[in-house]
C-alpha atoms as a PDB file:
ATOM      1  CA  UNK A   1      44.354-152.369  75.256  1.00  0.00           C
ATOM      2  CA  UNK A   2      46.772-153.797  77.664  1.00  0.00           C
ATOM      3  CA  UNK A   3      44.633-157.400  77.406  1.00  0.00           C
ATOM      4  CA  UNK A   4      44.919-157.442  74.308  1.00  0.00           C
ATOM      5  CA  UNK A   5      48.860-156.919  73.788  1.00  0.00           C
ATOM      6  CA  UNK A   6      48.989-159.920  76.352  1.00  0.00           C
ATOM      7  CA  UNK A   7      47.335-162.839  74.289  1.00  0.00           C
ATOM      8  CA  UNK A   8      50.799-162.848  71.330  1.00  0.00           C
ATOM      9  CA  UNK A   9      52.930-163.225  74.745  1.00  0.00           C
ATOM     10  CA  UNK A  10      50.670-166.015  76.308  1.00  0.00           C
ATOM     11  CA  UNK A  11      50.665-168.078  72.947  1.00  0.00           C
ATOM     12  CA  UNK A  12      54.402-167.600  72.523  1.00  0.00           C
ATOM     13  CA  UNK A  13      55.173-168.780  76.168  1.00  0.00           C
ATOM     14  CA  UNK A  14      52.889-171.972  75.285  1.00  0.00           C
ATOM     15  CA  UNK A  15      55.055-172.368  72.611  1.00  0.00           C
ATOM     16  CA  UNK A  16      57.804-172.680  73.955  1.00  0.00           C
ATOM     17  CA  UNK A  17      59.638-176.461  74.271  1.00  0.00           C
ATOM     18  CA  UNK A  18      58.778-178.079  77.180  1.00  0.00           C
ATOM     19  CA  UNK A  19      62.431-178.730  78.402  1.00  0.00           C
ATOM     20  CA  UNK A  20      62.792-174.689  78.470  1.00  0.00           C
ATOM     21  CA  UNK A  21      59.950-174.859  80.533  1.00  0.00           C
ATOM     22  CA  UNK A  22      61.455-177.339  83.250  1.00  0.00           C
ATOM     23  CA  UNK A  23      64.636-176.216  82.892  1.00  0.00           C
ATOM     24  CA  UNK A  24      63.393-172.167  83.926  1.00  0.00           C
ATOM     25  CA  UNK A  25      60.706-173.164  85.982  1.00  0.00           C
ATOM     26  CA  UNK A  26      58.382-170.928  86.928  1.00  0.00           C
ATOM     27  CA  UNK A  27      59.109-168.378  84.587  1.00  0.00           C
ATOM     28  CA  UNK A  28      56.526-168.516  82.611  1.00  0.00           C
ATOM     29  CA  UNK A  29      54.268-167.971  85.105  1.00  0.00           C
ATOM     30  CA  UNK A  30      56.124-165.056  86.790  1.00  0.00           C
ATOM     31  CA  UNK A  31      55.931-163.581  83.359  1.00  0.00           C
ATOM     32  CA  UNK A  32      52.543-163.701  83.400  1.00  0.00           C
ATOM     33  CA  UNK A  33      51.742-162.707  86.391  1.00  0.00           C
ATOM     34  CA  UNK A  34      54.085-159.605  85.939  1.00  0.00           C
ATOM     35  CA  UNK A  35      51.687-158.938  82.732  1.00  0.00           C
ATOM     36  CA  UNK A  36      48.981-159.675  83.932  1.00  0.00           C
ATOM     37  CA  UNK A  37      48.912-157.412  87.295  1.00  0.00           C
ATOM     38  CA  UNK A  38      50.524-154.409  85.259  1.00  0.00           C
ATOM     39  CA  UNK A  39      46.795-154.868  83.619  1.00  0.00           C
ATOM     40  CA  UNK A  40      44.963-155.164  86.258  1.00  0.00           C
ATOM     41  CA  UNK A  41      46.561-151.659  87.624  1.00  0.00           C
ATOM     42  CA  UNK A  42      43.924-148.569  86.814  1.00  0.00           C
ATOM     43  CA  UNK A  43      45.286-146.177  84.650  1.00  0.00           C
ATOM     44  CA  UNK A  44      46.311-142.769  85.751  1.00  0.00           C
ATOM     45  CA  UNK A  45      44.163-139.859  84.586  1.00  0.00           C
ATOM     46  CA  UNK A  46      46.479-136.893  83.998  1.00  0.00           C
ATOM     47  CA  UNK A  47      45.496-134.213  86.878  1.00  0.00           C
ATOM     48  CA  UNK A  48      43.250-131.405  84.797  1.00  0.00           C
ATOM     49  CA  UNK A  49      44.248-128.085  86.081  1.00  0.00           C
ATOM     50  CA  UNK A  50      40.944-125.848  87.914  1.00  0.00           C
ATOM     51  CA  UNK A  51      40.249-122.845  85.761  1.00  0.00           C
ATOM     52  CA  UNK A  52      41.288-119.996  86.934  1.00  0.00           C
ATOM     53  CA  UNK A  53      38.560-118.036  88.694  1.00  0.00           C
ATOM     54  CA  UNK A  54      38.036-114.417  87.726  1.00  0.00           C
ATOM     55  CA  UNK A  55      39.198-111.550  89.259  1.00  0.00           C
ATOM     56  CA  UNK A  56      36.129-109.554  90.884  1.00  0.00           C
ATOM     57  CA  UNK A  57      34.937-106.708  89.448  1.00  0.00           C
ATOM     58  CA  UNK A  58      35.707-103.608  90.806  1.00  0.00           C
ATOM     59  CA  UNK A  59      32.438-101.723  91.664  1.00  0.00           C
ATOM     60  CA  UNK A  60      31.736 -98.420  89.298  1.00  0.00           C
ATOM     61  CA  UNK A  61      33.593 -95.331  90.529  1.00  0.00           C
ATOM     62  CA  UNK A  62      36.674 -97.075  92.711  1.00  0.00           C
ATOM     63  CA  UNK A  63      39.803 -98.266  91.935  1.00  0.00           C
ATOM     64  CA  UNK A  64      39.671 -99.659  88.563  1.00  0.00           C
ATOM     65  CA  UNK A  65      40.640 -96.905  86.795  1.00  0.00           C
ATOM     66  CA  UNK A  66      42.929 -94.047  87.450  1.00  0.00           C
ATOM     67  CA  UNK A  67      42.079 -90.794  89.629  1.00  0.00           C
ATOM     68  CA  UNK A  68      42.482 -88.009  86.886  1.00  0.00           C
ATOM     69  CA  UNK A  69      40.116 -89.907  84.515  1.00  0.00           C
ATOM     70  CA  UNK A  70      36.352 -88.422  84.836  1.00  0.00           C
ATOM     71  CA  UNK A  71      33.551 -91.261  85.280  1.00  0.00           C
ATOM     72  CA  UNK A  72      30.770 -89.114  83.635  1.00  0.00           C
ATOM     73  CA  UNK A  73      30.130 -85.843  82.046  1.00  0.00           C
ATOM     74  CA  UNK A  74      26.914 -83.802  82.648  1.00  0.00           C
ATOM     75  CA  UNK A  75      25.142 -81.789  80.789  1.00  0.00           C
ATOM     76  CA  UNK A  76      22.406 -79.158  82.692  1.00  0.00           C
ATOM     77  CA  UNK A  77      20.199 -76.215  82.772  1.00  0.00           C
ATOM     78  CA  UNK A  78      19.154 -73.796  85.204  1.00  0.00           C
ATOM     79  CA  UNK A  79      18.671 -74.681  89.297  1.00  0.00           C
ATOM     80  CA  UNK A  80      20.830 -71.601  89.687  1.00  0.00           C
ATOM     81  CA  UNK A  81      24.175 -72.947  88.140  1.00  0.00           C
ATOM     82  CA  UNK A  82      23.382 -71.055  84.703  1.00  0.00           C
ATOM     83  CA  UNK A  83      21.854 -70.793  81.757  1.00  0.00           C
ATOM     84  CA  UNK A  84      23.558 -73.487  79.981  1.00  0.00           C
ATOM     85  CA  UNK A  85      26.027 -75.746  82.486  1.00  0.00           C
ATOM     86  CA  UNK A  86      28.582 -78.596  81.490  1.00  0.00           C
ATOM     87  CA  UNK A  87      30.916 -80.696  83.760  1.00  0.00           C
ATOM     88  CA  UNK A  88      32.943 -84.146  84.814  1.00  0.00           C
ATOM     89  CA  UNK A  89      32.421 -85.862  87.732  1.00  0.00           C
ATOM     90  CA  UNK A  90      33.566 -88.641  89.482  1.00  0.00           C
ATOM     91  CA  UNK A  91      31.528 -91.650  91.237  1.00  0.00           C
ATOM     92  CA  UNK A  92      32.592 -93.509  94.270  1.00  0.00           C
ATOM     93  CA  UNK A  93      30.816 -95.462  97.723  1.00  0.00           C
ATOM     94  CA  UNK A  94      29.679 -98.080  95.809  1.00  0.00           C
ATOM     95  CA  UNK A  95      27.980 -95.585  93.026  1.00  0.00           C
ATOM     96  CA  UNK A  96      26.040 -93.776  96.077  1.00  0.00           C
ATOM     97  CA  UNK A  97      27.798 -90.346  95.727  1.00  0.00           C
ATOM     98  CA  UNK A  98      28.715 -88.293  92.527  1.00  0.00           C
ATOM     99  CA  UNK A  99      31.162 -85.102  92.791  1.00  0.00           C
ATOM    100  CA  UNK A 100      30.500 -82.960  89.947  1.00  0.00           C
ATOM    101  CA  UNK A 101      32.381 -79.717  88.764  1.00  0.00           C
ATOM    102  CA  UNK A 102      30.635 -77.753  86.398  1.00  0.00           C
ATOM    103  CA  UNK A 103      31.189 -74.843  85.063  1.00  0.00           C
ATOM    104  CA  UNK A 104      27.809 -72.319  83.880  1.00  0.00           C
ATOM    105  CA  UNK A 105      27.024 -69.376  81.669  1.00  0.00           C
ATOM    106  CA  UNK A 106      23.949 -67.138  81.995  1.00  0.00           C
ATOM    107  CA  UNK A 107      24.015 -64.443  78.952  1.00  0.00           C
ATOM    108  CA  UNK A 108      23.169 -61.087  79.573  1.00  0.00           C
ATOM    109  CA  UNK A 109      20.161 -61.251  77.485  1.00  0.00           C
ATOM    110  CA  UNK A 110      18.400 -63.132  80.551  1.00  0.00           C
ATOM    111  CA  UNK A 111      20.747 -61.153  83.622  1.00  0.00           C
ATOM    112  CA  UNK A 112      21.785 -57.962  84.421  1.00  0.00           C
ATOM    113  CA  UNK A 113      25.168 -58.762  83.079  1.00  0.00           C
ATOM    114  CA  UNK A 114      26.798 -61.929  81.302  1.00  0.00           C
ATOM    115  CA  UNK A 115      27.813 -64.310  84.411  1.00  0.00           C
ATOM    116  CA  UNK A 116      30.534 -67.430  84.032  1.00  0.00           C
ATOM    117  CA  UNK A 117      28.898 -69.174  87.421  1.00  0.00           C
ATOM    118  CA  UNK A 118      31.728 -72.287  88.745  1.00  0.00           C
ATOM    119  CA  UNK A 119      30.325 -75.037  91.056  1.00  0.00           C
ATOM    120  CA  UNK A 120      31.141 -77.875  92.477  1.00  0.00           C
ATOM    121  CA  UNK A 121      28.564 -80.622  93.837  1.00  0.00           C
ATOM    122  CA  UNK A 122      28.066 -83.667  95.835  1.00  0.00           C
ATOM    123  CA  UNK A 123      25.226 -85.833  95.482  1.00  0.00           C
ATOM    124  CA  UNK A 124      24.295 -88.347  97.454  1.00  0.00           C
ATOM    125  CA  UNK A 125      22.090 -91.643  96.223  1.00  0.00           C
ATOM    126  CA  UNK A 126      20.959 -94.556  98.908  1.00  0.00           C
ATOM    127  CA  UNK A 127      18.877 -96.264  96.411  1.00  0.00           C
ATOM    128  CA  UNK A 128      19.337 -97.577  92.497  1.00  0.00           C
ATOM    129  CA  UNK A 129      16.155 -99.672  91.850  1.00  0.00           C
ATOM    130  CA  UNK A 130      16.319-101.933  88.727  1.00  0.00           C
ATOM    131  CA  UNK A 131      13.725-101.591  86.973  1.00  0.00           C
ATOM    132  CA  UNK A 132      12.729-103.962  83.068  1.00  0.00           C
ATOM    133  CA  UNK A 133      14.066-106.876  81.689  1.00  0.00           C
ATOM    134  CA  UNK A 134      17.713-107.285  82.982  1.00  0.00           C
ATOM    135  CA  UNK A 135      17.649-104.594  84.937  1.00  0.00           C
ATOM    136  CA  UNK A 136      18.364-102.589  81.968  1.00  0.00           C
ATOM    137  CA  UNK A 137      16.779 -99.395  83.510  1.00  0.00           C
ATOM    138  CA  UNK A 138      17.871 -98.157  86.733  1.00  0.00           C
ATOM    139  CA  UNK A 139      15.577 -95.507  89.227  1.00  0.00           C
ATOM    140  CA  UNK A 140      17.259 -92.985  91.945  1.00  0.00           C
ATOM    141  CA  UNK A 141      13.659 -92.146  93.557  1.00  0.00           C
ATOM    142  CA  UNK A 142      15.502 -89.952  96.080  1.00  0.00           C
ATOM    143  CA  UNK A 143      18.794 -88.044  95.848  1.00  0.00           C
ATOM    144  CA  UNK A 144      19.839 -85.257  98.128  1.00  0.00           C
ATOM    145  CA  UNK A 145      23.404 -83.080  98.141  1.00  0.00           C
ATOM    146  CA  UNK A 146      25.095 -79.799  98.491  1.00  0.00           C
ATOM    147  CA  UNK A 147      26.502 -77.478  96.414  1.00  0.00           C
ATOM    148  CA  UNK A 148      28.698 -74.083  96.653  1.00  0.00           C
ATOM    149  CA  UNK A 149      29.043 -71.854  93.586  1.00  0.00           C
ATOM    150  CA  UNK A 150      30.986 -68.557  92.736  1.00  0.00           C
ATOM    151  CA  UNK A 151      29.587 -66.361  90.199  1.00  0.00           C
ATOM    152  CA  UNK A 152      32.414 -64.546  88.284  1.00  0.00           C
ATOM    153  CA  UNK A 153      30.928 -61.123  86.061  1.00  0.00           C
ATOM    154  CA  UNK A 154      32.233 -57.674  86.332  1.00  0.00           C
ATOM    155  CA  UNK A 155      28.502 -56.438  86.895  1.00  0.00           C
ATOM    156  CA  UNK A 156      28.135 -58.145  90.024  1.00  0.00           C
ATOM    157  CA  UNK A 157      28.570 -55.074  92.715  1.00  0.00           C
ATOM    158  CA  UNK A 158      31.031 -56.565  95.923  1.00  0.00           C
ATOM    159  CA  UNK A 159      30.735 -53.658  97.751  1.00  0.00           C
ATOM    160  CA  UNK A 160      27.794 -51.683  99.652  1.00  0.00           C
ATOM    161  CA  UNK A 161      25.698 -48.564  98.391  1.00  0.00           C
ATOM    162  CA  UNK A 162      26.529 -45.424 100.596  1.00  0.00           C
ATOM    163  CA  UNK A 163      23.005 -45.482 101.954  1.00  0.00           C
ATOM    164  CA  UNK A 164      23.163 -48.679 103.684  1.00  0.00           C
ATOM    165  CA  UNK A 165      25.281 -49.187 106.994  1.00  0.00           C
ATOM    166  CA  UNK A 166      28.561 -51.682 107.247  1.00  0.00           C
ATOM    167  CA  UNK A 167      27.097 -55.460 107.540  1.00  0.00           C
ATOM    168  CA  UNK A 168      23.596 -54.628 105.749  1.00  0.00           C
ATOM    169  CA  UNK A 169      24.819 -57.049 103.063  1.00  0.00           C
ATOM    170  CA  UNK A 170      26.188 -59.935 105.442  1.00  0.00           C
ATOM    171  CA  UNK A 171      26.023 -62.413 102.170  1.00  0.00           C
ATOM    172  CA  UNK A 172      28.325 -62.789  99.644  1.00  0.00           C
ATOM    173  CA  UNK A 173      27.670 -61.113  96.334  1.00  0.00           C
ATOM    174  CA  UNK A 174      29.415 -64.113  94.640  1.00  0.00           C
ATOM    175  CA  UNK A 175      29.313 -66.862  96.445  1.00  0.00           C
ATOM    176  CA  UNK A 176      26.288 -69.102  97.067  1.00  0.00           C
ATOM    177  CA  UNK A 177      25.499 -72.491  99.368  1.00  0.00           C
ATOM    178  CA  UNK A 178      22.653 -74.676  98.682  1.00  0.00           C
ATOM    179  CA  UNK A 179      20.869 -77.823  98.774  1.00  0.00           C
ATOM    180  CA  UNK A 180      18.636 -80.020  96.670  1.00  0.00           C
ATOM    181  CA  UNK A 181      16.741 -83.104  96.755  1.00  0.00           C
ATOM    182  CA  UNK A 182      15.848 -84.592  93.411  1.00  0.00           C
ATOM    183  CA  UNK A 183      15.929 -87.916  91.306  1.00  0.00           C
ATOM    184  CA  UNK A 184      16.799 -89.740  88.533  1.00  0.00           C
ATOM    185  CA  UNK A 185      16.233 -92.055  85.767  1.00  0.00           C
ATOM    186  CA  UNK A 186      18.701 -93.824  83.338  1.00  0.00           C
ATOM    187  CA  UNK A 187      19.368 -96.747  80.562  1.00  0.00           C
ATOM    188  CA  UNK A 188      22.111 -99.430  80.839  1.00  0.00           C
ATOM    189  CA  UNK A 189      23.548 -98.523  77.238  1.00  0.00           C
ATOM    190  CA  UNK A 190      26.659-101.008  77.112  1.00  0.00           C
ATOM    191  CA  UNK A 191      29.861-101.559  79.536  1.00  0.00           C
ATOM    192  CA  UNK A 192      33.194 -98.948  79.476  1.00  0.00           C
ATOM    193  CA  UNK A 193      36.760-100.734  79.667  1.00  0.00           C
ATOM    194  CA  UNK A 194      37.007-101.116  82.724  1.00  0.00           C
ATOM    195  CA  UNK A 195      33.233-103.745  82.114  1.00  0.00           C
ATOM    196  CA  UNK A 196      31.271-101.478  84.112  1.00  0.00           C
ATOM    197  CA  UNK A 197      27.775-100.724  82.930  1.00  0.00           C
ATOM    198  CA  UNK A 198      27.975 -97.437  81.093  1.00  0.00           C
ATOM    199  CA  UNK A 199      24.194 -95.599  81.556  1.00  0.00           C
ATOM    200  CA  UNK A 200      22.686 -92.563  80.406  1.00  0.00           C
ATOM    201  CA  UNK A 201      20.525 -90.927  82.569  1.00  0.00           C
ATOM    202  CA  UNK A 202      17.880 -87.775  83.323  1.00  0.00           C
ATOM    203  CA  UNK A 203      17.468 -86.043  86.387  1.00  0.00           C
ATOM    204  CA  UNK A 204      16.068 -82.870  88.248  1.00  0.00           C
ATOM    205  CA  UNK A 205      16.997 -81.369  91.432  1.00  0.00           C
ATOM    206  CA  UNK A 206      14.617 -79.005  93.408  1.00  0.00           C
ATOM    207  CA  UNK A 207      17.307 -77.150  95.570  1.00  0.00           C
ATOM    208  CA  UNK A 208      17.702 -73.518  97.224  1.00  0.00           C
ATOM    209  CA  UNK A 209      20.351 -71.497  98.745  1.00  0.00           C
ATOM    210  CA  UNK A 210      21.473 -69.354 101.914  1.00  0.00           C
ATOM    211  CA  UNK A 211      20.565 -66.395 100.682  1.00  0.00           C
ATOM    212  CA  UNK A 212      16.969 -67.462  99.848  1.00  0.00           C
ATOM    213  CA  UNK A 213      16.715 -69.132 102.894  1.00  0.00           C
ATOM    214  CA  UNK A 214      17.576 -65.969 104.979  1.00  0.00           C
ATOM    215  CA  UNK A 215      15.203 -63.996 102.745  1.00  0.00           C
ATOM    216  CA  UNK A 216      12.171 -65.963 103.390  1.00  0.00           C
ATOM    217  CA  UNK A 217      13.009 -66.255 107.116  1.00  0.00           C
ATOM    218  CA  UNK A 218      13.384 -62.528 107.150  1.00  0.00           C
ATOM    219  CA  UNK A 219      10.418 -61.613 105.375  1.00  0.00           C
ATOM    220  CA  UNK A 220       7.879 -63.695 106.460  1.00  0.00           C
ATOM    221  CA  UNK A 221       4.659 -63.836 104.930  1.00  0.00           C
ATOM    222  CA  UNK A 222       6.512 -61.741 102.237  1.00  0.00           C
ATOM    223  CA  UNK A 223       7.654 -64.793 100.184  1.00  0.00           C
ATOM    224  CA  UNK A 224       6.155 -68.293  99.431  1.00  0.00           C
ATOM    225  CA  UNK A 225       8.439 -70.899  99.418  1.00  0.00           C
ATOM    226  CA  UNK A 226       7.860 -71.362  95.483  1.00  0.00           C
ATOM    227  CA  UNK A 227       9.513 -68.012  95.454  1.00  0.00           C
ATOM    228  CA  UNK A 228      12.983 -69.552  96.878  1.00  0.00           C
ATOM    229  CA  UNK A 229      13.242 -72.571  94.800  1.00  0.00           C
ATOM    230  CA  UNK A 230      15.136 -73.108  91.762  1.00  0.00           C
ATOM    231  CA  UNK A 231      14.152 -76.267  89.108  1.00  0.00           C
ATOM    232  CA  UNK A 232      17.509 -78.160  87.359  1.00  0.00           C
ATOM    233  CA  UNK A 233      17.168 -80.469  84.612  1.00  0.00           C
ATOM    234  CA  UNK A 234      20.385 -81.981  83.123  1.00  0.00           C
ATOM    235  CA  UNK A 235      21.318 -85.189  81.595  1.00  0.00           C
ATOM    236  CA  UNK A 236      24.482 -87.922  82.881  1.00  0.00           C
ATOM    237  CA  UNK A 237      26.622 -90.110  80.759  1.00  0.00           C
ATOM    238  CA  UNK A 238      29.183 -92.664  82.272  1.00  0.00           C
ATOM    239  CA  UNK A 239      31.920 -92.989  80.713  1.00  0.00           C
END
């Protein structure tokens, strides 16, 4: 473009009369040269600003979203948390552990008395295998925790029968500590706000508790262990 705005200037300094020529000698050409180097220079390409990168996301369960706000809600039944058992929990280590609190109900149709049973529940993950196109389904194969429940009901008897010495009930009437081992299975089924994946998943635990435990240890050959486990199924949705 710049050539080209040069050739009307070069035909108008050939123009020009020859005395204005001798009489400013030299201008001409320092004209020229003046045009002809502000050519030659390369023109300056505007500096393009970098795109600004991303901020990472914050893995499921930590700090991207506040404290008070549940990351799932579970939905279970039986494994000796009742009947019929609902909850929140909360996700954190990098989606490895889940703290649950749940609260149960066990009608007195299937107890001695209606029971409200409260517990509260770590499980622990060290595995999520993807699994399908896109890793759209996701496998626990092993998951292990703890749990400690307290059974509220006004039929539950805290104190001992006359017939039976102080300490012949060491346990608690109410209270119960277990374990479990278990798995589970889910479905990526879209992202929450925050753009975690949001999944809904199945799982079981297999689990037992202190006061099975002591039972089988203190009647042995009396029980199988079949007799001291309890079977949970329940259902998880992120949130």
């Amino acid at each position: 473009m710049r050539r080209l705005l040069l050739l009307p200037l070069l035909g108008l300094a050939a123009a020009l009369p020859a005395h204005a020529q001798l009489s400013a000698p030299g201008t001409i050409d320092s004209l020229s040269l003046a045009l002809v180097a502000s050519a030659a220079e390369p023109a300056v390409t505007p500096a393009v600003a970098e795109p600004a990168k991303p901020a990472p996301v914050a893995p499921s369960g930590l700090t991207a979203q506040p404290w008070y706000r549940p990351h799932h809600v579970v939905l279970q039944t039986a494994g000796g948390q009742g009947m019929v058992t609902a909850g929140v929990g909360y996700t954190t280590l990098r989606g490895r552990v889940d703290v649950d609190a749940l609260a149960g109900y066990v009608p007195s149709k299937y107890s001695i008395t209606a029971m409200g049973i409260f517990t509260g529940k770590l499980t622990y993950a060290p595995w999520t295998l993807p699994v399908g196109a896109a890793g759209r389904w996701q496998v626990r194969p092993l998951t292990a925790g703890a749990l400690v429940s307290y059974t509220a009901s006004q039929g539950i008897n805290d104190t001992r029968d006359e017939k039976y010495y102080q300490g012949y009930y060491w346990w608690s009437a109410r209270t119960r500590i277990g374990g479990f081992v278990g798995g589970k299975v889910s479905r990526v089924i879209g992202t929450n706000r925050y753009g975690h994946p949001r999944t809904l998943g199945a799982y079981y635990e297999l689990g037992t508790n202190d006061l099975y435990l002591s039972s089988i240890f203190t009647n042995l050959g009396g029980l199988g262990v079949h007799d001291i486990l309890t079977l949970g199924l329940g259902v998880k949705m992120d949130l």
